[in-house]
C-alpha atoms as a PDB file:
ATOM      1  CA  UNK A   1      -8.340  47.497-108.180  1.00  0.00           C
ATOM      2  CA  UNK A   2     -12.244  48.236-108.658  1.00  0.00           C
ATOM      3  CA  UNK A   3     -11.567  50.578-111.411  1.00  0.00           C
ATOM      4  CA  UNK A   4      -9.690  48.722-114.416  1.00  0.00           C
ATOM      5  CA  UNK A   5     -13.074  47.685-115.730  1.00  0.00           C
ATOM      6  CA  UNK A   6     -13.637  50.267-118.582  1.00  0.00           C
ATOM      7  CA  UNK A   7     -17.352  52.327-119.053  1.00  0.00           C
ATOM      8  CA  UNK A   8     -20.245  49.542-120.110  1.00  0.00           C
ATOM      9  CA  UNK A   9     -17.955  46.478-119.299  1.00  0.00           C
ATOM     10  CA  UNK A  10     -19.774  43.829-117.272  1.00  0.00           C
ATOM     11  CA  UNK A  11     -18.704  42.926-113.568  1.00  0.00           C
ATOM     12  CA  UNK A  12     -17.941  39.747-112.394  1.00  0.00           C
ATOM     13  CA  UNK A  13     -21.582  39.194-110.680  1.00  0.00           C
ATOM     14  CA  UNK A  14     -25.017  41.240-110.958  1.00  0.00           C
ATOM     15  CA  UNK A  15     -25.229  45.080-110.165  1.00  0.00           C
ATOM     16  CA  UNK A  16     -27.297  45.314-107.072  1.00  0.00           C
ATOM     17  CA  UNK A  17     -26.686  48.963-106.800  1.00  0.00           C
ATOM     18  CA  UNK A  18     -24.704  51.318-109.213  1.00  0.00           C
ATOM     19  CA  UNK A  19     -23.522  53.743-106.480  1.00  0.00           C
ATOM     20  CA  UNK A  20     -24.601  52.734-103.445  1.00  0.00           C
ATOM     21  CA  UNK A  21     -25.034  55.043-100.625  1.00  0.00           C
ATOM     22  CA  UNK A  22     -24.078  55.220 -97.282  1.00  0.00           C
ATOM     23  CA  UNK A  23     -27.091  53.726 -95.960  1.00  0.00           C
ATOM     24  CA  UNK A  24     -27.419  51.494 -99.011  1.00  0.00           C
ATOM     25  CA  UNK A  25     -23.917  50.358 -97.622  1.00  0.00           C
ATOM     26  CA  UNK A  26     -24.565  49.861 -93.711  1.00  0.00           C
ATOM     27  CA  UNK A  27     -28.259  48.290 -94.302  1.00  0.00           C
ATOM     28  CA  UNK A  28     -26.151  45.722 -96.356  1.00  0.00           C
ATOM     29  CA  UNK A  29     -23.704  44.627 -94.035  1.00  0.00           C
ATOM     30  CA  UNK A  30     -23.593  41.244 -92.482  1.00  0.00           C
ATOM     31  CA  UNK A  31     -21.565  38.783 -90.463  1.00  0.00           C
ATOM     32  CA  UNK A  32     -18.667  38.429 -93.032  1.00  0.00           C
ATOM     33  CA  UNK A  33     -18.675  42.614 -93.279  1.00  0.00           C
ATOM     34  CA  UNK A  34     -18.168  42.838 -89.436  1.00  0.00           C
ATOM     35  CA  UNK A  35     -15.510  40.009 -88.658  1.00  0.00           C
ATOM     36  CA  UNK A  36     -12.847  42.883 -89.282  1.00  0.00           C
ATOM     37  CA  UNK A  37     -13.981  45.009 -86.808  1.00  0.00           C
ATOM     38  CA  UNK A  38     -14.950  42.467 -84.374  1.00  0.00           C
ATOM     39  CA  UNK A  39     -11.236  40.834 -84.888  1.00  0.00           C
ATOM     40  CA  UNK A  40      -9.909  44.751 -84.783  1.00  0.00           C
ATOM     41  CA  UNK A  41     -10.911  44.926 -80.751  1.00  0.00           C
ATOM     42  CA  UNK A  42      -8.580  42.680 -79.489  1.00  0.00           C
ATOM     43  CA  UNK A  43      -5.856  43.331 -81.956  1.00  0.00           C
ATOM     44  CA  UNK A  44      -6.085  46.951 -80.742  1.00  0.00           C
ATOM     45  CA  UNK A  45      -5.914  46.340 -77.532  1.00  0.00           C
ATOM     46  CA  UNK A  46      -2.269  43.964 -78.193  1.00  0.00           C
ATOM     47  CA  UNK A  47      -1.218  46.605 -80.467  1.00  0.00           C
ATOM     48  CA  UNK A  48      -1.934  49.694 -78.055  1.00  0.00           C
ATOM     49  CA  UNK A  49      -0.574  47.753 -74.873  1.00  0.00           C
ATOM     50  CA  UNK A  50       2.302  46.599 -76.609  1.00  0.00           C
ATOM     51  CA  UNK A  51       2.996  49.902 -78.305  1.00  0.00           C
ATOM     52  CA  UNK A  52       2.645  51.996 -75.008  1.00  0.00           C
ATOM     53  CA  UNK A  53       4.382  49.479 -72.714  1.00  0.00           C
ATOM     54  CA  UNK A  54       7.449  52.156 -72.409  1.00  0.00           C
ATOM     55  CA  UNK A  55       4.803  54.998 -71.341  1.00  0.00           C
ATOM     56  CA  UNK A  56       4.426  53.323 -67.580  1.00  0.00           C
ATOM     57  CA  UNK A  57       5.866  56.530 -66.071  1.00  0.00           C
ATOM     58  CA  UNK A  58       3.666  58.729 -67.770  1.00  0.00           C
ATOM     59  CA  UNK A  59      -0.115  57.146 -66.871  1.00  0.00           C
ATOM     60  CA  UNK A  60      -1.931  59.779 -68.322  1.00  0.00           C
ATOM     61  CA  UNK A  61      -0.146  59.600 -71.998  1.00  0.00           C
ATOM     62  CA  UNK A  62      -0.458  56.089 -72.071  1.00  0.00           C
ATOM     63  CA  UNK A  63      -4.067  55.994 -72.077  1.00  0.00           C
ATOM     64  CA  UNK A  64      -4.472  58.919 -74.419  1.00  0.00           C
ATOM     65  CA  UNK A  65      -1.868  56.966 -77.423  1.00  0.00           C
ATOM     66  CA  UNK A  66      -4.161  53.315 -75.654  1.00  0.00           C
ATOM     67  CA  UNK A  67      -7.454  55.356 -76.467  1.00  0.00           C
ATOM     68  CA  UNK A  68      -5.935  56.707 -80.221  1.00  0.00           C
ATOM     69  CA  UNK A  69      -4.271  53.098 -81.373  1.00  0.00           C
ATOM     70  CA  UNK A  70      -7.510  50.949 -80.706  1.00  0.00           C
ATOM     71  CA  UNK A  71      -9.757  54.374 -81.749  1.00  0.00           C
ATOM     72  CA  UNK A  72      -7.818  54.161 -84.957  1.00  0.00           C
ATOM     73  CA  UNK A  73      -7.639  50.599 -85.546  1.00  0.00           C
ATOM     74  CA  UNK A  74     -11.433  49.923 -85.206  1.00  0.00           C
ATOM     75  CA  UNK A  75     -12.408  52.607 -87.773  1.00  0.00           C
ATOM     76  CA  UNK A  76      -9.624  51.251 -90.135  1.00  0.00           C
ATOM     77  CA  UNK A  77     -11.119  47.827 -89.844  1.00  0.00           C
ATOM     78  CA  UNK A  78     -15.444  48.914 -89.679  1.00  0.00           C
ATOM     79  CA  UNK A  79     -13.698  50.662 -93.206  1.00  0.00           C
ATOM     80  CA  UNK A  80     -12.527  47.516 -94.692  1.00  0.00           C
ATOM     81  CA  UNK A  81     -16.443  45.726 -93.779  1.00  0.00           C
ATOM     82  CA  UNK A  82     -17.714  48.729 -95.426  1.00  0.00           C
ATOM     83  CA  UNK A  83     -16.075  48.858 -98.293  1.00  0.00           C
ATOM     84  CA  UNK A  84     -16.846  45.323 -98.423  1.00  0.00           C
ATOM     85  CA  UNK A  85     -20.173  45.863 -98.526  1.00  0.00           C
ATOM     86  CA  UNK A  86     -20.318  48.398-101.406  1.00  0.00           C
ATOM     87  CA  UNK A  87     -18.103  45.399-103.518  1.00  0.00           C
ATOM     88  CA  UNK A  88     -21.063  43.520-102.940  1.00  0.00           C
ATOM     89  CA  UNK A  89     -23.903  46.007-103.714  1.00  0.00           C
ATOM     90  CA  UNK A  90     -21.483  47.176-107.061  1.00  0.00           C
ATOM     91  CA  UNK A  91     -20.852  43.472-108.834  1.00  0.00           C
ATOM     92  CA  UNK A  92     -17.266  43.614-107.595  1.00  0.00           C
ATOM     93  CA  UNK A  93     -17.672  40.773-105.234  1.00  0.00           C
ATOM     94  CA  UNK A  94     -19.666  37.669-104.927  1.00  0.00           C
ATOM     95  CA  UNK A  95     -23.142  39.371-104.030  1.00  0.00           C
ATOM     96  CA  UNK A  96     -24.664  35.662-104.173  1.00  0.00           C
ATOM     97  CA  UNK A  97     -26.230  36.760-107.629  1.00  0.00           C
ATOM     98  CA  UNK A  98     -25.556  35.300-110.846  1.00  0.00           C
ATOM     99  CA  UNK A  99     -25.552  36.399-114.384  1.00  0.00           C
ATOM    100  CA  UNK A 100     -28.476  34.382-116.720  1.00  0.00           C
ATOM    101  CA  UNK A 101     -25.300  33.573-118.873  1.00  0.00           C
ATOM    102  CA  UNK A 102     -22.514  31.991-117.607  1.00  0.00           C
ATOM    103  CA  UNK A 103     -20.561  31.782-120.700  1.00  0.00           C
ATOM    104  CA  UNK A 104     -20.348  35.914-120.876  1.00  0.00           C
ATOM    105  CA  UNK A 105     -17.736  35.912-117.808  1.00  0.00           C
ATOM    106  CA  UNK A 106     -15.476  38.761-117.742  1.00  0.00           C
ATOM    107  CA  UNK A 107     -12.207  37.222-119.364  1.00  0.00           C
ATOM    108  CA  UNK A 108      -9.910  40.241-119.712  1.00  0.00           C
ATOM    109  CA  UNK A 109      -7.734  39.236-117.128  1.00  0.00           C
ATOM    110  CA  UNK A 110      -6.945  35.542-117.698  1.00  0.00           C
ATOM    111  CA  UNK A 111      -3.742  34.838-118.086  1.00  0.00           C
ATOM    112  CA  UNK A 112      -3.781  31.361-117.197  1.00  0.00           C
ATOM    113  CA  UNK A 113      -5.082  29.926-120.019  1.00  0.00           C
ATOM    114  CA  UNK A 114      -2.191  30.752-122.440  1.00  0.00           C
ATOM    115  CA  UNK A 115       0.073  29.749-119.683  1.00  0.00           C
ATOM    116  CA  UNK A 116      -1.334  26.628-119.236  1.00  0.00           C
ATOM    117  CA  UNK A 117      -1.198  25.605-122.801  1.00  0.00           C
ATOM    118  CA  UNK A 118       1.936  26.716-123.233  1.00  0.00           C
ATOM    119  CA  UNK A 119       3.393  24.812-120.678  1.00  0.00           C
ATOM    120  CA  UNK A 120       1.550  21.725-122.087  1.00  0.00           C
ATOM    121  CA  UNK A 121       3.083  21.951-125.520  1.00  0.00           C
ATOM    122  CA  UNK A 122       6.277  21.930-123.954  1.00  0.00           C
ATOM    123  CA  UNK A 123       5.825  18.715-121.464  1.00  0.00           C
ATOM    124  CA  UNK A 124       4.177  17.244-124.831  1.00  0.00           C
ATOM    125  CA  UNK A 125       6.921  17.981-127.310  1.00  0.00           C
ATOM    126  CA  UNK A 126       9.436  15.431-128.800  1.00  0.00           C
ATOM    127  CA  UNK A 127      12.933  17.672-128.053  1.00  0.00           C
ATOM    128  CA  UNK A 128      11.820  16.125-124.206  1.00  0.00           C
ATOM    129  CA  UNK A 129      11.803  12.880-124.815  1.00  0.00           C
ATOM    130  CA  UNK A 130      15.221  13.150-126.796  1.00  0.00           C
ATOM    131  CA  UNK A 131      16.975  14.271-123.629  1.00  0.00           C
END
């Protein structure tokens, strides 16, 4: 949900780069960026043995669908670090940067506050006590 913020409205933390590229994206990657793909390996392997258990008869299949479930399941996870990454680089997600301002946080989506007060007027109010 990247795209609800509307043309010249701030993001959470500092740009780093607008529109990153795909080098912009790999050079940025670090540790947290690569735990999905490093937990994807042996979660491919469960899901592709488990998966092809029933293919015993047919050797040759079963290491083809092996090959394509852990194949698949790595680049859907080195995706997720990746896109990651370009969070990062766009303001999305915590880049370790901060605005100069604190008080100019993006508030377009708090709903809590309302809520909150809401619920205190009602824990506060004299109709509770009367019950």
């Amino acid at each position: 949900m990247k795209h609800i913020y509307e043309p010249g409205e701030r993001t959470p933390y500092p740009v780093i780069i607008e529109q990153p590229t795909f080098r912009d994206v790999i050079h940025n990657m670090e540790l947290p960026e690569f735990v999905p793909f490093l937990i994807s390996i042996p979660l491919g392997t469960y899901m592709g043995y488990r998966t092809t258990f029933n293919l015993q008869d047919v050797p040759q299949s079963r290491r083809q669908a092996f090959g394509m479930l852990l194949g698949l399941t790595m680049v859907i996870h080195f995706y997720m670090g990746m896109k990651g990454s370009a969070y990062k680089l766009m303001g999305f997600e915590n880049n370790g940067l901060r605005w100069p301002k604190p008080e100019h946080k993006v508030k377009k989506y708090d709903f809590t506050s309302d809520f909150h007060g809401f619920w205190e007027d009602i824990i506060r109010s004299e109709e509770l006590d009367s019950l």
